[in-house]
Protein backbone atom coordinates (compact mmCIF):
# COMPACT_ATOMS: atom_id res chain seq x y z
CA UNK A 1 0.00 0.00 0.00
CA UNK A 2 2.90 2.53 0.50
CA UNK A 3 4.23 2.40 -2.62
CA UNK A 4 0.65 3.32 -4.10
CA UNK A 5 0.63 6.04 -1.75
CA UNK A 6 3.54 7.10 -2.79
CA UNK A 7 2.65 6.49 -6.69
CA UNK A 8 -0.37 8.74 -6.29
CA UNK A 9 1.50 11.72 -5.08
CA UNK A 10 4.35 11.48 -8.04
CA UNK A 11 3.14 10.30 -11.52
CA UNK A 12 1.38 12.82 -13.23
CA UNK A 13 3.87 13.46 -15.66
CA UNK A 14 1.63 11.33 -18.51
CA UNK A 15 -1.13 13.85 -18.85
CA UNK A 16 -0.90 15.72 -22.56
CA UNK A 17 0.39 12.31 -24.07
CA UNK A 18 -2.66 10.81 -24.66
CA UNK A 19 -1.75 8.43 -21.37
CA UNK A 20 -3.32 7.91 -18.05
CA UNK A 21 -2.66 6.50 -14.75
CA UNK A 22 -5.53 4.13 -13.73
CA UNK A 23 -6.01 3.12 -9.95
CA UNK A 24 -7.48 0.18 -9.81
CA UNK A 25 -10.20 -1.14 -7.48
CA UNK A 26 -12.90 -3.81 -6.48
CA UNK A 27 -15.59 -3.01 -4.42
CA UNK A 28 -17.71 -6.09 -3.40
CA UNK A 29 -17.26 -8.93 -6.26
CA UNK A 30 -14.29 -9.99 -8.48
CA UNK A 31 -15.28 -6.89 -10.68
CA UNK A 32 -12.18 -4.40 -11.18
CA UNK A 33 -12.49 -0.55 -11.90
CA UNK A 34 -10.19 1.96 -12.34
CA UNK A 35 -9.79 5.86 -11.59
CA UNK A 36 -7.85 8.41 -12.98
CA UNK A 37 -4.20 9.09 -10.82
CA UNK A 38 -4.53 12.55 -11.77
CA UNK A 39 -7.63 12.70 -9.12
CA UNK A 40 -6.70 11.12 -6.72
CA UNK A 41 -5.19 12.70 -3.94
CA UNK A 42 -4.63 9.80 -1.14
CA UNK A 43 -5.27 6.12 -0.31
CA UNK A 44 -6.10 5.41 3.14
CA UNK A 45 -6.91 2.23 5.44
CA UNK A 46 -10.57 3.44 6.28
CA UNK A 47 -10.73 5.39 9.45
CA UNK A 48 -13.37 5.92 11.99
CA UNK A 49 -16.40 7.28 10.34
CA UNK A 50 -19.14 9.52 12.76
CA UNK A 51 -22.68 9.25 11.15
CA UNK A 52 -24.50 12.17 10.91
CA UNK A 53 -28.36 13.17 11.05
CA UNK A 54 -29.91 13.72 7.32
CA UNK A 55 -27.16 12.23 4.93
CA UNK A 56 -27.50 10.78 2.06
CA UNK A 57 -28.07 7.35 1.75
CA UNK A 58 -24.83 6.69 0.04
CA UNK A 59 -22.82 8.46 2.24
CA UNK A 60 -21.69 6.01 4.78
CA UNK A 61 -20.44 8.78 7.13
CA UNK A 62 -17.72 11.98 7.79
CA UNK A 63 -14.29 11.49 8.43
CA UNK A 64 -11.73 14.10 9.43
CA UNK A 65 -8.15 13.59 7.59
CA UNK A 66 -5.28 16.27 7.75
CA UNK A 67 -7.64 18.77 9.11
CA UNK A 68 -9.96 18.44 6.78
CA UNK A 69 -14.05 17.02 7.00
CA UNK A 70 -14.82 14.79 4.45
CA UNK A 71 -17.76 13.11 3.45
CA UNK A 72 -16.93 9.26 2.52
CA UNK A 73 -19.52 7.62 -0.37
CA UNK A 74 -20.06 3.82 -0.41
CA UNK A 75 -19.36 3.52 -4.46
CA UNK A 76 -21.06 0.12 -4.55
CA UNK A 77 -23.98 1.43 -2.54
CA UNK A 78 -24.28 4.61 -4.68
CA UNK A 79 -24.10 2.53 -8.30
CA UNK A 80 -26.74 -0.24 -7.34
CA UNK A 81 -24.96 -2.68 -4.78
CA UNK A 82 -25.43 -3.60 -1.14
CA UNK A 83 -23.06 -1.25 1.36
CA UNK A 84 -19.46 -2.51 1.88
CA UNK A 85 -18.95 -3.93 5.21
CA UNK A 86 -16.18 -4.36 7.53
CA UNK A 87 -15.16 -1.11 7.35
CA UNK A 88 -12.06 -1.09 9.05
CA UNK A 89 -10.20 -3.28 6.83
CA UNK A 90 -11.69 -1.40 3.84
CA UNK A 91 -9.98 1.60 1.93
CA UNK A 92 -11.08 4.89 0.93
CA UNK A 93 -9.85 7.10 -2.17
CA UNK A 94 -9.75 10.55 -1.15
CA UNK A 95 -10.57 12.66 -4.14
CA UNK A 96 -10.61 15.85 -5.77
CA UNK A 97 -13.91 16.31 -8.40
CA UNK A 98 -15.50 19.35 -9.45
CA UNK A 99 -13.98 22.08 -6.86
CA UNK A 100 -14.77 19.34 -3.43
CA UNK A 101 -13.18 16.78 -2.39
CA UNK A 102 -14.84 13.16 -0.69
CA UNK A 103 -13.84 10.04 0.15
CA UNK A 104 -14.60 7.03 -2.13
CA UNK A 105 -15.05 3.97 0.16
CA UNK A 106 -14.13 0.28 -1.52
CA UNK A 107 -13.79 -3.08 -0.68
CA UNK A 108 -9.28 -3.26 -2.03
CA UNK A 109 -7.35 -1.16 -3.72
CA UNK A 110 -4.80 -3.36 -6.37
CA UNK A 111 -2.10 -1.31 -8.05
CA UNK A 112 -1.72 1.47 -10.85
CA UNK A 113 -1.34 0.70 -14.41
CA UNK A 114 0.01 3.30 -17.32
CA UNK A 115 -2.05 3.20 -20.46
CA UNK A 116 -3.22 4.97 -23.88
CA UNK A 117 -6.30 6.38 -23.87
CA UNK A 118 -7.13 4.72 -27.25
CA UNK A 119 -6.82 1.55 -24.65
CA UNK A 120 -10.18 2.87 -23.15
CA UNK A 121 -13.13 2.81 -24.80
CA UNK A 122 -16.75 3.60 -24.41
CA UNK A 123 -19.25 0.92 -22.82
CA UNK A 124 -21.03 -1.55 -25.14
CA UNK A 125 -24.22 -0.16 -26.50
CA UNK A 126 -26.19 -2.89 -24.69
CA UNK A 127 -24.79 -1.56 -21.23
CA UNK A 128 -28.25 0.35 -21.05
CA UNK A 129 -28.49 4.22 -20.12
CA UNK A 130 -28.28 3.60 -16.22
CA UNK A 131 -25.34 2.00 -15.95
CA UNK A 132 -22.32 4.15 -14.03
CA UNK A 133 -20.02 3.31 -16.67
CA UNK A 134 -17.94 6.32 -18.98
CA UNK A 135 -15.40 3.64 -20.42
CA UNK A 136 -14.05 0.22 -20.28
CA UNK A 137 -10.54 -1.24 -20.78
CA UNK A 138 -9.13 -4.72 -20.35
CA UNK A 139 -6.13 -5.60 -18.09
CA UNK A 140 -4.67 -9.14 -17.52
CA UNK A 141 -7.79 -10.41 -19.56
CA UNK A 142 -10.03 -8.67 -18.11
CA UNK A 143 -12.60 -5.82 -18.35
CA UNK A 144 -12.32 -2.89 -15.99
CA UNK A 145 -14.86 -0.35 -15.69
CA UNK A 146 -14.41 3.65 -15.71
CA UNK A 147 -16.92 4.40 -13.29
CA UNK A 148 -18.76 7.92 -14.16
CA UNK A 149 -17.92 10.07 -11.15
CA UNK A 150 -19.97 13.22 -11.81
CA UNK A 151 -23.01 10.83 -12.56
CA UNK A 152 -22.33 9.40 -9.07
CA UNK A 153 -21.79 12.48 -7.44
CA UNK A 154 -24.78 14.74 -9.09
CA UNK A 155 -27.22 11.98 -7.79
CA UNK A 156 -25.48 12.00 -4.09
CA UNK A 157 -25.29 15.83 -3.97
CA UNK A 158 -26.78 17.86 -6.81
CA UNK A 159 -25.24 21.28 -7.78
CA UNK A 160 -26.76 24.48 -9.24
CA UNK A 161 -27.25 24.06 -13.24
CA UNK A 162 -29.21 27.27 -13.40
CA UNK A 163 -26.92 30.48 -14.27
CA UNK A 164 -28.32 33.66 -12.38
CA UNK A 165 -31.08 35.76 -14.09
CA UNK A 166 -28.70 39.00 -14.55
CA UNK A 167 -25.87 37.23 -15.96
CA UNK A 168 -28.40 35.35 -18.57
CA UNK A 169 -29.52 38.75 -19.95
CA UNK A 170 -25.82 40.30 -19.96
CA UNK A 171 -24.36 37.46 -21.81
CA UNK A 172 -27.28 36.79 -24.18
CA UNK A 173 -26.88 40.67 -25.55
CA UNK A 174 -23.42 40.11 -25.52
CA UNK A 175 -23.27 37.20 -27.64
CA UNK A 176 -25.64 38.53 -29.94
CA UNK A 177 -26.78 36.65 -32.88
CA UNK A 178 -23.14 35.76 -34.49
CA UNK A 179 -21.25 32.27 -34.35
CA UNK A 180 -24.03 30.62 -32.13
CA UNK A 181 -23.08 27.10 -32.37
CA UNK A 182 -21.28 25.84 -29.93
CA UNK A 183 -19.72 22.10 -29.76
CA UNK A 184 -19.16 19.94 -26.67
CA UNK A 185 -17.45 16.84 -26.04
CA UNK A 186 -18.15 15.29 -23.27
CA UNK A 187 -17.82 11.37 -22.26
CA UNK A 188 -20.73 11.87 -19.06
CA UNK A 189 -23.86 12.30 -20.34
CA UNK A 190 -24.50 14.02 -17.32
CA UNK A 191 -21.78 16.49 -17.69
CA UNK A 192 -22.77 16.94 -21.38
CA UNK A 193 -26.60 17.61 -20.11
CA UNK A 194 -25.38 20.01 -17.51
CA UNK A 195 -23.50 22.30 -20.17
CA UNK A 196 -26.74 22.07 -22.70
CA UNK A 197 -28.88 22.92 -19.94
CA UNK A 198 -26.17 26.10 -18.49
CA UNK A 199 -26.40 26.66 -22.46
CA UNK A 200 -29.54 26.52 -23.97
CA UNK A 201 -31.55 29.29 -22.57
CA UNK A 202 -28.38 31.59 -24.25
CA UNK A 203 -29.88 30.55 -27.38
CA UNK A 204 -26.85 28.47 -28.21
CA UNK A 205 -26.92 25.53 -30.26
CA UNK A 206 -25.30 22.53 -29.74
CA UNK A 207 -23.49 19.84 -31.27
CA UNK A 208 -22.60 17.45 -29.52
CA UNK A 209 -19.77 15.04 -29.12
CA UNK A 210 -19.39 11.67 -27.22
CA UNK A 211 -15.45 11.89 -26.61
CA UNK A 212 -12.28 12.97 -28.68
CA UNK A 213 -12.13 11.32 -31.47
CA UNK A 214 -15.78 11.40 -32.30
CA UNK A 215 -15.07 15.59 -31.90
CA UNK A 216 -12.37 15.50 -33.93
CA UNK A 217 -14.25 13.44 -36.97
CA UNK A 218 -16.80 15.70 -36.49
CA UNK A 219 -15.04 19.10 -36.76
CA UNK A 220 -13.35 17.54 -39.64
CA UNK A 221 -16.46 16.53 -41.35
CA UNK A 222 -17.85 20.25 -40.97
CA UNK A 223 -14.82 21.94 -41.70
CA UNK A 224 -14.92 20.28 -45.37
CA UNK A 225 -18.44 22.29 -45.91
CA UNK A 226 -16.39 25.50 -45.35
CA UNK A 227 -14.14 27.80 -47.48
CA UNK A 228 -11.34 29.09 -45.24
CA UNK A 229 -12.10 28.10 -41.60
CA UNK A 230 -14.48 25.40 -39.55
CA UNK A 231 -15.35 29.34 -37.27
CA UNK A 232 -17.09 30.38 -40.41
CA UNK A 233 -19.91 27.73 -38.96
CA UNK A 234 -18.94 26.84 -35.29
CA UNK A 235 -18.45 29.70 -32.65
CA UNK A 236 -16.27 27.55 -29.78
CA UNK A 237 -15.67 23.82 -28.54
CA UNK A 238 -16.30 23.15 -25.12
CA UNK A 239 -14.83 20.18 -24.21
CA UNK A 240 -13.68 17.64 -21.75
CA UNK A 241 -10.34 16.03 -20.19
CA UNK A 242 -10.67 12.45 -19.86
CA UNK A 243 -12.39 10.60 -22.71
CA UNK A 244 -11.66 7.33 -24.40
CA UNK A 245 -10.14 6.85 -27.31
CA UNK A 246 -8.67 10.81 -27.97
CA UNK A 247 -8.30 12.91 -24.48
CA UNK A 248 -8.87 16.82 -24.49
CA UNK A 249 -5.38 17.90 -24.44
CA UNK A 250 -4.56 15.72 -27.74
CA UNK A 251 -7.74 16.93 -29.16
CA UNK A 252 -6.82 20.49 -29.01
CA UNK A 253 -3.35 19.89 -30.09
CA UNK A 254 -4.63 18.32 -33.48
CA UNK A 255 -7.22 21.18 -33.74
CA UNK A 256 -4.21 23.62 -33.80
CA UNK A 257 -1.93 21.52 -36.42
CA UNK A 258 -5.31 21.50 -38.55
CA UNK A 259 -5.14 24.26 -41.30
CA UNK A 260 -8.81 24.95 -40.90
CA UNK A 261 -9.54 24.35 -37.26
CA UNK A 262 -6.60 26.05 -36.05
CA UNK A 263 -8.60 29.00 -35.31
CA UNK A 264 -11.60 27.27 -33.15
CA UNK A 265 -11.63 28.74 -29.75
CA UNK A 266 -11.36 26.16 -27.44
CA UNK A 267 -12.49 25.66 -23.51
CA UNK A 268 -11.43 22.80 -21.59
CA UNK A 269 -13.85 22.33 -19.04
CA UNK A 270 -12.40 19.76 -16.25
CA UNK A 271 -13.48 18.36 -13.28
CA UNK A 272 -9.65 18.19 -12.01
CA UNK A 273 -10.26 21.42 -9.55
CA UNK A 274 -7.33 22.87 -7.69
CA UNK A 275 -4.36 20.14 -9.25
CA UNK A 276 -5.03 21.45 -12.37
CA UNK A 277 -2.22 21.99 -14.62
CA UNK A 278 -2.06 25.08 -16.06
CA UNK A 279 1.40 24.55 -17.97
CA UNK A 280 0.17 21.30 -19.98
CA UNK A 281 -3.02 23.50 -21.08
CA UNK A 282 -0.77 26.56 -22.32
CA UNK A 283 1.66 23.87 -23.89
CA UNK A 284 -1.37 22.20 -26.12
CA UNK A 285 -2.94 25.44 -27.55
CA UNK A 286 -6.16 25.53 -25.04
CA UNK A 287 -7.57 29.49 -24.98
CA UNK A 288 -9.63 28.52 -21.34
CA UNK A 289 -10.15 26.41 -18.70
CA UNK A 290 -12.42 26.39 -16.22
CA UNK A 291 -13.20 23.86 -13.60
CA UNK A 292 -16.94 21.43 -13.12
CA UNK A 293 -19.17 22.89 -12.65
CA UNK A 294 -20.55 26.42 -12.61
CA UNK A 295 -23.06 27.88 -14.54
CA UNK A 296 -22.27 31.23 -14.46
CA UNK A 297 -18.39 30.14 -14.98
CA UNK A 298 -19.43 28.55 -18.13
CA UNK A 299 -21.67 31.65 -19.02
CA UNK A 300 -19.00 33.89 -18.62
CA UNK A 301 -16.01 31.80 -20.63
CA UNK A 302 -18.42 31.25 -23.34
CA UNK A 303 -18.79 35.12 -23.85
CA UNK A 304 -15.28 35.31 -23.62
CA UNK A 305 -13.90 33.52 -25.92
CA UNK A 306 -16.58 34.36 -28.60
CA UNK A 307 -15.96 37.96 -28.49
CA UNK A 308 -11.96 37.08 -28.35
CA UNK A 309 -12.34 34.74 -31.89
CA UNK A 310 -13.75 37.99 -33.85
CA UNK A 311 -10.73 40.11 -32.33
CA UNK A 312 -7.71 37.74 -33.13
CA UNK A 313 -5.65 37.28 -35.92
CA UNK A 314 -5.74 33.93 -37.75
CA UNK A 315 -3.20 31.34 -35.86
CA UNK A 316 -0.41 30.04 -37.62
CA UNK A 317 -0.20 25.94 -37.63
CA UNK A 318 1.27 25.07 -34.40
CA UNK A 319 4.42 22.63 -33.76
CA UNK A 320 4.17 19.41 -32.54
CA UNK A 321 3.79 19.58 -29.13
């Protein structure tokens, strides 16, 4: 267990290659998942956890680590199973999602394993909309899930997805009636419902993308149907991190060597919070970043970076990174 503790805290150098770290996990069968080392902040024997009047039902309890109170979520209880028990010889996975951070309690935590994203992929079509799966992969023969976090954690404790009347009517006369298409890739469906529904009432329309590569395909497919540039037709892509097949930061960079996509604005819109890295989005050609999830955030980067695209100068065709 200490040298995943100490593998947690050190190897994040992969992100911008189109590589990931995965944790992996059981919680109460043979069944192995993974997370993303880039969220994960610390593995811990499961400590003492004080219940507390009016929780949810997932949340098994609040533990206080480093100074710090944090709510601990029973993963199999919160995706369909029965609670884990024996807690004491359990683990949890602290983590850092959308601005918070909470405990993930499982049943063992295995190792970490380096892959490519195009090594994840999304769940079969016959998985069924209610499953908590974003991706799959398959290690030592085996299928891991990708379990969908913000799915897990919008159901446990729901966040605001209504911007604030003033800043509706300020950014909707802003925008005006130029460039209103707007793209988003997004593995969650319920991230990618929570940006249409931040979006919509802008009078925005969407397109919408499932992860990456689809994006890319996409953006290539439309950028045929214009003369110059793909921004003759599409105002901004808002897109996310970690998807299967083609990541966000590998997406943007082959946007930018693309002769006609070069000049697409682009958001990445992450729930990695405060370990964010700043340098690897500067180094891949991102214009924004802002963190899961805020409507009024979103509002505001979306106004932005439309009004930026009219003021720029084309880009030239950037290097590989």
């Amino acid at each position: 267990m200490a040298g995943i503790l100490d593998s947690v805290n050190q190897r994040t150098q992969l992100v911008g290659q189109n590589r990931l770290e995965l944790l992996l996990f059981k919680l109460n069968d043979k069944q192995r998942y993974g997370i993303n080392v880039f969220k994960v902040k610390e593995v811990l024997q499961c400590p003492k956890l004080t219940a507390l009047p009016n929780l949810a039902r997932e949340v098994r309890g609040i533990a206080h680590i480093r100074g710090e109170t944090i709510s601990v979520i029973d993963l199999n209880l919160a995706t369909g199973g029965k609670p884990i028990d024996d807690l004491p010889s359990r683990f949890i996975i602290i983590t850092e999602y959308n601005r918070s951070i909470q405990g993930f309690l499982v049943d063992s935590v295995e190792r970490i394993i380096n892959l490519n994203w195009e090594q994840i992929l999304p769940p079969p079509n016959g998985a069924g909309k209610n499953n908590y799966l974003t991706a799959v992969t398959e290690v030592d023969n085996d299928i891991v899930g990708i379990l969908d976090v913000e799915k897990i954690l919008m159901e446990v404790a729901p966040c605001n997805e209504v911007m604030s009347e003033d800043l509706l009517e300020k950014t909707k006369a802003i925008i005006g009636q130029d460039n209103k298409v707007i793209m988003i890739a997004d593995d969650s469906m319920v991230a990618l419902n929570q940006v249409k529904r931040a979006l919509t009432p802008l009078g925005l329309e969407i397109m919408e993308a499932k992860n990456g590569r689809d994006c890319f395909e996409q953006l290539k497919a439309l950028a045929q149907t214009c003369e110059q540039s793909v921004t003759e037709k599409l105002g901004l892509l808002i897109s996310d991190i970690e998807m299967p097949e083609m990541d966000g930061y590998t997406l943007t960079s082959e946007i930018r060597n693309s002769e006609k996509l070069k000049d697409l604005r682009v958001i990445l819109h992450t729930s990695l919070s405060g370990i964010f890295n700043q340098a690897m989005v500067d180094n891949v050609g991102a214009d924004d970043f802002i963190a899961k999830f805020n409507p009024d955030d979103l509002a505001n980067a979306v106004e932005r970076n439309i009004n930026l695209l009219h003021s720029e100068p084309a880009r030239e065709i950037s290097s590989d990174k």
